[in-house]
C-alpha atoms as a PDB file:
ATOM      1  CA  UNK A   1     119.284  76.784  91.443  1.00  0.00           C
ATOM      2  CA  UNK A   2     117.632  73.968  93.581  1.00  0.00           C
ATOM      3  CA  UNK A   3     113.910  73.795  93.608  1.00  0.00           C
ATOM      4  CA  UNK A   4     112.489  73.676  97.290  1.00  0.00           C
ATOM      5  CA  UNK A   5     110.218  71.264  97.992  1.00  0.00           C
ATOM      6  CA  UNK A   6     107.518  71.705 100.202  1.00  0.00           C
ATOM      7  CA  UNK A   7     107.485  69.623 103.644  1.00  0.00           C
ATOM      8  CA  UNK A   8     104.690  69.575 106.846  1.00  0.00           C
ATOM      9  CA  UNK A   9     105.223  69.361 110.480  1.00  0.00           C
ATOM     10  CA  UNK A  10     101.798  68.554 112.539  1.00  0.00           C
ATOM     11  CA  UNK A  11     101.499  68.265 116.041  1.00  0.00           C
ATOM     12  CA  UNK A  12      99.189  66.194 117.828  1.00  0.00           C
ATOM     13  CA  UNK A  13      97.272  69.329 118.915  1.00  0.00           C
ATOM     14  CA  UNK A  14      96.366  69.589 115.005  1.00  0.00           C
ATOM     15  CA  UNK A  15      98.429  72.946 115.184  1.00  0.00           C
ATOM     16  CA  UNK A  16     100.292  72.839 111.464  1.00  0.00           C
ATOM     17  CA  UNK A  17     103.532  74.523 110.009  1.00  0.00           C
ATOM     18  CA  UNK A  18     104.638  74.604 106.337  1.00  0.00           C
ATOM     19  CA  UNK A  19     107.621  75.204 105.759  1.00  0.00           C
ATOM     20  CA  UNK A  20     110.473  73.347 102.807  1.00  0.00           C
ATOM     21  CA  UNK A  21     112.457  70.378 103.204  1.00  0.00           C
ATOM     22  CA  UNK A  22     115.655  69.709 103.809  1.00  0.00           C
ATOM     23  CA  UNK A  23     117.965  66.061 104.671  1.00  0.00           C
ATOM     24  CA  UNK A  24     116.394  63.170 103.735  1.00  0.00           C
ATOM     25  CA  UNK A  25     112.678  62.753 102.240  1.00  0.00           C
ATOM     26  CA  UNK A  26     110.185  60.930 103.952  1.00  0.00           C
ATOM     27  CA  UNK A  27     107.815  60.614 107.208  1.00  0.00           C
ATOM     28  CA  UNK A  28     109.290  60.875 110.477  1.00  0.00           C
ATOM     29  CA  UNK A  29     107.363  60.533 114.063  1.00  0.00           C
ATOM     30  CA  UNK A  30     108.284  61.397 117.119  1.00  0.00           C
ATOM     31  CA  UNK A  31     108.271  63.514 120.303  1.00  0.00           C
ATOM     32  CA  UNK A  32     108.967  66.753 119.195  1.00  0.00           C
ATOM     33  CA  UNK A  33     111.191  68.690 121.833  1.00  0.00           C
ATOM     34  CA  UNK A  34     113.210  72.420 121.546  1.00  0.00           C
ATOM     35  CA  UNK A  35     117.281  73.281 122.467  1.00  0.00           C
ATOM     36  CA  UNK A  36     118.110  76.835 122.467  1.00  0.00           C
ATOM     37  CA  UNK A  37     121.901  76.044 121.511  1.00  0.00           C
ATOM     38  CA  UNK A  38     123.832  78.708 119.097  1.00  0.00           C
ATOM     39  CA  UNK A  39     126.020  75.679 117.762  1.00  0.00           C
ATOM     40  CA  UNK A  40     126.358  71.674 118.586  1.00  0.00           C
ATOM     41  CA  UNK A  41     124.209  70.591 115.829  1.00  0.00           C
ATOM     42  CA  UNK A  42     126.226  67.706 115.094  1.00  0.00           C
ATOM     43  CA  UNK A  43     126.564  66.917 119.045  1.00  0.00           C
ATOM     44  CA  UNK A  44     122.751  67.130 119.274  1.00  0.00           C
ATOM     45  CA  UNK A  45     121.823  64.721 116.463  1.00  0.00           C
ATOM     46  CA  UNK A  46     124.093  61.900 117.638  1.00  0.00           C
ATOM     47  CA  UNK A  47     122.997  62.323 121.652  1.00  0.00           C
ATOM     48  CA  UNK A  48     121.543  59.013 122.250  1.00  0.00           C
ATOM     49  CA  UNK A  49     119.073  60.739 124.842  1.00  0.00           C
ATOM     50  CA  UNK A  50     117.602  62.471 121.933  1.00  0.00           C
ATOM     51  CA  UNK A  51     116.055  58.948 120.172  1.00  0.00           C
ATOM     52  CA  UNK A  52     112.525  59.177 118.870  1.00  0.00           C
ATOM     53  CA  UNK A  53     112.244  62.941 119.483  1.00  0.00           C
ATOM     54  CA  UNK A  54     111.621  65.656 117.002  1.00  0.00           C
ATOM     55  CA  UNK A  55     114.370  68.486 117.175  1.00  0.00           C
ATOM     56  CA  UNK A  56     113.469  72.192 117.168  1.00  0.00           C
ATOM     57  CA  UNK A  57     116.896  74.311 117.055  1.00  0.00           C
ATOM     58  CA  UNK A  58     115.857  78.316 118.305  1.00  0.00           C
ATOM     59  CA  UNK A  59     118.873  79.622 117.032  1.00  0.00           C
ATOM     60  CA  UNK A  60     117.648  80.985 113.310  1.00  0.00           C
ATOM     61  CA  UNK A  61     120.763  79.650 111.103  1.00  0.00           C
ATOM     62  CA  UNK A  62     122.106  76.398 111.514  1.00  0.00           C
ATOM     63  CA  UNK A  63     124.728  74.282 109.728  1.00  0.00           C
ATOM     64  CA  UNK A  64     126.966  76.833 108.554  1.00  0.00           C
ATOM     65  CA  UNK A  65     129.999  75.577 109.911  1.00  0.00           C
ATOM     66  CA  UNK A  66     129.189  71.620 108.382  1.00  0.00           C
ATOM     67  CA  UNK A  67     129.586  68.035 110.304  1.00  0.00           C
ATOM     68  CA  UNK A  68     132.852  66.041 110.456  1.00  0.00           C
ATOM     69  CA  UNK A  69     133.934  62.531 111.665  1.00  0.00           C
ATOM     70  CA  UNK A  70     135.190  63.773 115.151  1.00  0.00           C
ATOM     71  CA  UNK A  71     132.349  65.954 116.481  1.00  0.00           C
ATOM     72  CA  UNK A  72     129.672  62.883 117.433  1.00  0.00           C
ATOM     73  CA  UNK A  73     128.396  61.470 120.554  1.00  0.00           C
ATOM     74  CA  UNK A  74     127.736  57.889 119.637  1.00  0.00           C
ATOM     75  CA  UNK A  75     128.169  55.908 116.432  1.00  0.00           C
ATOM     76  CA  UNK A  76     125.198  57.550 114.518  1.00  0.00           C
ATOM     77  CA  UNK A  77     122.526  60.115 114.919  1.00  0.00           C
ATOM     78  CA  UNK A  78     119.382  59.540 116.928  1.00  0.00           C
ATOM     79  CA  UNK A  79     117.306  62.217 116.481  1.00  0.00           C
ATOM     80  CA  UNK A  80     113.998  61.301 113.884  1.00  0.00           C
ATOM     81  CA  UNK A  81     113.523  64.572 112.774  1.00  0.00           C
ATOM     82  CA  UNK A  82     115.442  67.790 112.589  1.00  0.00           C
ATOM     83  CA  UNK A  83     113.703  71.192 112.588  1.00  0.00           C
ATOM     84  CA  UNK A  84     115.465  74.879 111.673  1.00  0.00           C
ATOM     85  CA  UNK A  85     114.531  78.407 111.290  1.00  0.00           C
ATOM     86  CA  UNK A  86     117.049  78.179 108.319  1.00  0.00           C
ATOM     87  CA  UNK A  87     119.583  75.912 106.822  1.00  0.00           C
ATOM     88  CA  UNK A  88     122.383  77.197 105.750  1.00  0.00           C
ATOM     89  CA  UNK A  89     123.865  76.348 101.832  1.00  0.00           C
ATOM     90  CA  UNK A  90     127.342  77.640 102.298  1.00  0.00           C
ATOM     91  CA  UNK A  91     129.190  75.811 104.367  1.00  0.00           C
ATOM     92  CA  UNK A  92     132.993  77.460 106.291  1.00  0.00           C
ATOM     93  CA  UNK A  93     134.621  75.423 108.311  1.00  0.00           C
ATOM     94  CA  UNK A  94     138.604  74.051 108.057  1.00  0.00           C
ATOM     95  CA  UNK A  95     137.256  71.047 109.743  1.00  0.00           C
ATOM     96  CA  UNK A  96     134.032  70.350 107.820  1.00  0.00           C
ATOM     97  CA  UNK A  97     133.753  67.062 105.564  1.00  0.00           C
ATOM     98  CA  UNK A  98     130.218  67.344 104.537  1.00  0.00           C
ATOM     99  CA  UNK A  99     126.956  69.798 104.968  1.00  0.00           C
ATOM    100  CA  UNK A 100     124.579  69.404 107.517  1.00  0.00           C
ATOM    101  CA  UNK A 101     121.632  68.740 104.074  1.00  0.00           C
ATOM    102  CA  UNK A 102     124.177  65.826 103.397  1.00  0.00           C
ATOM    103  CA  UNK A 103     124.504  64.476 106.805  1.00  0.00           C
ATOM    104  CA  UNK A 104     121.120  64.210 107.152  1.00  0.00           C
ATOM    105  CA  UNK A 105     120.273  62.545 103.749  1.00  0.00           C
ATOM    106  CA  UNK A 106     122.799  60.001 104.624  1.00  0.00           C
ATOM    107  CA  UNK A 107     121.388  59.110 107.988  1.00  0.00           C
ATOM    108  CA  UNK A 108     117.970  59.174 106.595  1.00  0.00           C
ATOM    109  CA  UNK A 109     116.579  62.294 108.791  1.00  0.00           C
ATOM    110  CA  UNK A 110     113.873  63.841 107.674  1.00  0.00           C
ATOM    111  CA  UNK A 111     113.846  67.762 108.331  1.00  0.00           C
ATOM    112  CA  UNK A 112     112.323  70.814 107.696  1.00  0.00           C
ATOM    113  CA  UNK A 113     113.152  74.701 107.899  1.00  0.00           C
ATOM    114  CA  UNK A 114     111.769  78.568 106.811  1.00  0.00           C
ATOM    115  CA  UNK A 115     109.388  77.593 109.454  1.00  0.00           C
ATOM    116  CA  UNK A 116     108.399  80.007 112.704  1.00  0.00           C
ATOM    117  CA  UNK A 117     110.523  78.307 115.320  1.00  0.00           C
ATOM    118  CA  UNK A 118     109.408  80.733 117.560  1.00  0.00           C
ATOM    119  CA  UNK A 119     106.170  80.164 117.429  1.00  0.00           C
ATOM    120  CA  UNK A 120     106.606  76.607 117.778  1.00  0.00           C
ATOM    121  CA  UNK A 121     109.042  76.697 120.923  1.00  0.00           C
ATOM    122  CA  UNK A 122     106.246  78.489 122.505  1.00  0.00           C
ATOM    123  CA  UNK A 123     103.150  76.563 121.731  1.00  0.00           C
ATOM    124  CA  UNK A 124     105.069  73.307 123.259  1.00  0.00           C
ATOM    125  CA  UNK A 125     106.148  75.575 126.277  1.00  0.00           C
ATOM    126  CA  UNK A 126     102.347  76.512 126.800  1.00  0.00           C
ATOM    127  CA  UNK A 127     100.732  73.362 125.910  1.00  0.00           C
ATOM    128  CA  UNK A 128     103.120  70.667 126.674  1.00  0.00           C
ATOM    129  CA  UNK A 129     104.844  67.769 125.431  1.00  0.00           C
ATOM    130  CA  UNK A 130     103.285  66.051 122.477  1.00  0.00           C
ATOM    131  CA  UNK A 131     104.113  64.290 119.112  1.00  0.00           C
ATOM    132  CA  UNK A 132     104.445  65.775 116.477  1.00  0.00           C
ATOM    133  CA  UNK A 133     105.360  64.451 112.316  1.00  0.00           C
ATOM    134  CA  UNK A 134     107.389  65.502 109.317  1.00  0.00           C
ATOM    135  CA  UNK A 135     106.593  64.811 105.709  1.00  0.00           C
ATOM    136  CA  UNK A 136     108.241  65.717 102.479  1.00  0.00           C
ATOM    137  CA  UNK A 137     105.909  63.532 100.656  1.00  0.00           C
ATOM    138  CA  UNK A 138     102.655  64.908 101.814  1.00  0.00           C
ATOM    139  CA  UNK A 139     101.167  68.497 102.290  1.00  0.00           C
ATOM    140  CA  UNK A 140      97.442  67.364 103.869  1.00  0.00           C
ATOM    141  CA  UNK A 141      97.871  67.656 107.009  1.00  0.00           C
ATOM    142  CA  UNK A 142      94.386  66.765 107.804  1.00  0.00           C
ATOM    143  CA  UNK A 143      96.083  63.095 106.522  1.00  0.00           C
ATOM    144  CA  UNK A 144      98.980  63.190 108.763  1.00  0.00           C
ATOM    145  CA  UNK A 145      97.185  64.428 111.820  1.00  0.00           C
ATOM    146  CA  UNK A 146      95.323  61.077 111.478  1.00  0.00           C
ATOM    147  CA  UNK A 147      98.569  58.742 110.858  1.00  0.00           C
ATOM    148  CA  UNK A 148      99.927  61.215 113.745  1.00  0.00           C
ATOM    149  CA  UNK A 149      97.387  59.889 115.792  1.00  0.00           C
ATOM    150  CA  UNK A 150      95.729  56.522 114.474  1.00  0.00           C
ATOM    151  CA  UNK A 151      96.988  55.166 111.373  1.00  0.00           C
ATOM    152  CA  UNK A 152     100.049  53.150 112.331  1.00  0.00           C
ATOM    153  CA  UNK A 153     100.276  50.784 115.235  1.00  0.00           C
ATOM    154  CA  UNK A 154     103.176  52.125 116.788  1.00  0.00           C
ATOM    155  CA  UNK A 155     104.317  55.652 115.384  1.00  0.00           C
ATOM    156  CA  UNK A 156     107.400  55.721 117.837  1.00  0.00           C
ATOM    157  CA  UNK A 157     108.993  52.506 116.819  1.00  0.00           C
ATOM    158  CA  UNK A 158     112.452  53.828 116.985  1.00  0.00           C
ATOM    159  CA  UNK A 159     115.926  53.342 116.640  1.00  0.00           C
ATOM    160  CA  UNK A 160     116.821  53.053 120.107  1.00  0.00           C
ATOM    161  CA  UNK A 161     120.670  53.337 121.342  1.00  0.00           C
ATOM    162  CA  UNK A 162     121.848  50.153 122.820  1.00  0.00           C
ATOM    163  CA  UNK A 163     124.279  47.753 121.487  1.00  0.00           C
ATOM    164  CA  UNK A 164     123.062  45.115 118.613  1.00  0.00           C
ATOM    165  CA  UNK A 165     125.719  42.664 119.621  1.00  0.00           C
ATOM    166  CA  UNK A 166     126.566  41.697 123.156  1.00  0.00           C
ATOM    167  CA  UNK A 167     130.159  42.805 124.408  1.00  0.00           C
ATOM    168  CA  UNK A 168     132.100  39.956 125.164  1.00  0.00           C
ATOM    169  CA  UNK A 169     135.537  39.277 127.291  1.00  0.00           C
ATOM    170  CA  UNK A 170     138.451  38.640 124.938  1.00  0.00           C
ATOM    171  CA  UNK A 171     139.584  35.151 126.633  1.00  0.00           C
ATOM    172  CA  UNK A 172     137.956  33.172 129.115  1.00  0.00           C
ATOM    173  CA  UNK A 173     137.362  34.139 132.380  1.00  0.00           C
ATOM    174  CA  UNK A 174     135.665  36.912 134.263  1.00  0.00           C
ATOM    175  CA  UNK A 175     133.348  38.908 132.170  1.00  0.00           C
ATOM    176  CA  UNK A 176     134.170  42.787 131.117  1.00  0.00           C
ATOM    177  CA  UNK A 177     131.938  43.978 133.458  1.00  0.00           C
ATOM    178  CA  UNK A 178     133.258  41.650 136.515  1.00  0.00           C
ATOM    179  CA  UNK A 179     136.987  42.556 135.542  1.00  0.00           C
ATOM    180  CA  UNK A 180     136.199  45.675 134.603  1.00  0.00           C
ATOM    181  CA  UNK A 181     134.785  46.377 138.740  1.00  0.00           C
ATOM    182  CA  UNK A 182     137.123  44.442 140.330  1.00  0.00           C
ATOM    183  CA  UNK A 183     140.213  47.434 138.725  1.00  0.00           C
ATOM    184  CA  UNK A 184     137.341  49.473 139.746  1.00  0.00           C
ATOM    185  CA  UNK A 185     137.334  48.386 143.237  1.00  0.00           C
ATOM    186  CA  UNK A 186     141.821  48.592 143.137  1.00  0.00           C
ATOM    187  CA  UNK A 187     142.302  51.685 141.438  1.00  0.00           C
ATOM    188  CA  UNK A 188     139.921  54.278 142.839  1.00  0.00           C
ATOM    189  CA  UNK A 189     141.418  56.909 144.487  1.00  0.00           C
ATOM    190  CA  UNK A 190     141.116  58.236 148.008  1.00  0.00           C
ATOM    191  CA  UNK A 191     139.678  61.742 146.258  1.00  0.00           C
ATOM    192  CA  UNK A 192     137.176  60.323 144.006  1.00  0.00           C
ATOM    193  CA  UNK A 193     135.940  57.925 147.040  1.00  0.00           C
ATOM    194  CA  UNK A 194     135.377  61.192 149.418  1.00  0.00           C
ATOM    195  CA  UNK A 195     133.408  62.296 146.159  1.00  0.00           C
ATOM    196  CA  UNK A 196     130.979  59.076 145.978  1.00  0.00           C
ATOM    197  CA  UNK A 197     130.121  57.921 149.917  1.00  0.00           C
ATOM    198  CA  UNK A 198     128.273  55.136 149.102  1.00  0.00           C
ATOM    199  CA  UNK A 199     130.907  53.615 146.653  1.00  0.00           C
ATOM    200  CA  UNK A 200     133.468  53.983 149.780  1.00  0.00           C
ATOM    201  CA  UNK A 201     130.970  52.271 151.684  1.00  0.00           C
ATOM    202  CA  UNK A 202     130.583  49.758 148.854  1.00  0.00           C
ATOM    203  CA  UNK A 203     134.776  49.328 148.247  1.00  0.00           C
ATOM    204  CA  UNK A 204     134.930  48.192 152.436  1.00  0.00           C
ATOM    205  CA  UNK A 205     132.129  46.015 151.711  1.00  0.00           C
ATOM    206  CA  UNK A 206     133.959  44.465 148.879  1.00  0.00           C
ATOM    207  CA  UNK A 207     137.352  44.250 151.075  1.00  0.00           C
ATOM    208  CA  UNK A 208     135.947  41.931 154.138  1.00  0.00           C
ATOM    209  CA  UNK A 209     133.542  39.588 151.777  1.00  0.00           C
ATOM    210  CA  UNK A 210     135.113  39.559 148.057  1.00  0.00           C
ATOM    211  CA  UNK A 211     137.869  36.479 150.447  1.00  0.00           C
ATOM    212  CA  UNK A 212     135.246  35.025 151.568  1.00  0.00           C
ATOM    213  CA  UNK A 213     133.063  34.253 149.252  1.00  0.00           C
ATOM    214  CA  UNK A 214     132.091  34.880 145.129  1.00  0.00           C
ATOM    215  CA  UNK A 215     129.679  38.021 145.436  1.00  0.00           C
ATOM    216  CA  UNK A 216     131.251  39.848 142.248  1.00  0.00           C
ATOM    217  CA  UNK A 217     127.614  39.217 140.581  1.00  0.00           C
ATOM    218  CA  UNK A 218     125.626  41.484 143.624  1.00  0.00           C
ATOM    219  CA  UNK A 219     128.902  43.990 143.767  1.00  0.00           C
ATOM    220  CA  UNK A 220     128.885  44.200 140.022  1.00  0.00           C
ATOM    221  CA  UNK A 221     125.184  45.416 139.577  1.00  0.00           C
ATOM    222  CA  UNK A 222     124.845  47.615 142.738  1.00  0.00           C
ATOM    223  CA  UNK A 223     128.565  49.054 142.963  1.00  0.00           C
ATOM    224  CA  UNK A 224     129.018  49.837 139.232  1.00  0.00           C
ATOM    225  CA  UNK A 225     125.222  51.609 139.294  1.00  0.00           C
ATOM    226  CA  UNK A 226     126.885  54.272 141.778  1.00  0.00           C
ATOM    227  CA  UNK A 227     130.055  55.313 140.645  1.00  0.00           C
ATOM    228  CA  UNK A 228     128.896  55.676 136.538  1.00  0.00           C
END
């Protein structure tokens, strides 16, 4: 039988909640933030928009279907901290590679359930957004509250989702993002255009100066802004 090991979550407020751990052990920081979905774990964790935030999940039992290979948004989670009602042990799914406890401890998330999510939703609905920590390796919250708030330089230093390396075109020539407006500017159809007015305005801008003279720089910035 595994031995559950206590973990912490403070918010900024100084409002506390003990709870166990479960994922990886550690510290994490961040903006701590709520989604009422019934499944989508996996989805949720590996949402870029979700980097340096503190997940709350509402539903009560999560992970009880696993994670896979297929069922991510970007190349690796984003979330710093993952928070549950309760995390399931058994894991039934045809698809599932790996729990949700293992996912986590691989991806080095700290998280935390057999906490009142419902109380927490609702103090952050009443008072606000605010940050909010997770430690495994520390019950005094009194401590944490004041790392929360003044004992690191920069508590939300995070992993943030852009590329490390620079995309760059196969073979000399235009660059991907030049090459990839100019099909842009060819292949978009007559319905999509009636969909996006400005990028139909844009496309007959192109037409009468792209012969001219080299503005693929300008059209590059401001046409691919309105059609993504």
């Amino acid at each position: 039988m595994d031995v559950l090991k206590k973990a912490l979550l403070v918010l900024e407020d100084g409002r506390t909640f003990n709870g166990t751990s479960f994922g990886a052990e550690g510290e994490s920081f961040g903006e701590i933030v709520f989604n009422t979905s019934m499944s989508g774990y996996q989805e949720i964790l590996t949402d870029p928009s979700y980097a340096g935030q503190i997940v709350c999940m509402t539903y009560p039992l999560i992970g009880n279907y696993g994670t896979n290979a297929e069922d991510v948004e970007s190349r690796r989670p984003w979330a710093e901290g993952f928070v549950v009602r309760e995390a399931s042990r058994i894991v039934s799914n045809f698809r599932s590679t790996r729990s949700l406890q293992d996912y986590l401890i691989d991806n080095g998330i700290v998280g935390i359930e057999h906490i009142d999510t419902r109380a927490l939703v609702r103090h952050i609905r009443d008072k606000g957004a605010m940050r909010a920590a997770i430690s495994t390796v520390s019950t005094d919250s009194d401590a944490l509250l004041q790392k929360l708030n003044y004992g690191i330089d920069d508590p939300f230093h995070v992993r943030l989702p852009w590329r490390s390396q620079p995309v760059r075109s196969p073979r000399p020539g235009p660059t991907l993002a030049r090459a990839w407006c100019v099909r842009k500017l060819r292949r978009t159809s007559a319905q999509a255009l009636s969909r996006y007015p400005v990028a139909k305005m844009r496309q007959m801008m192109a037409r009468q100066t792209i012969k001219k003279t080299n503005v693929m720089p300008k059209l590059t910035a401001t046409f691919t802004s309105e059609i993504s």
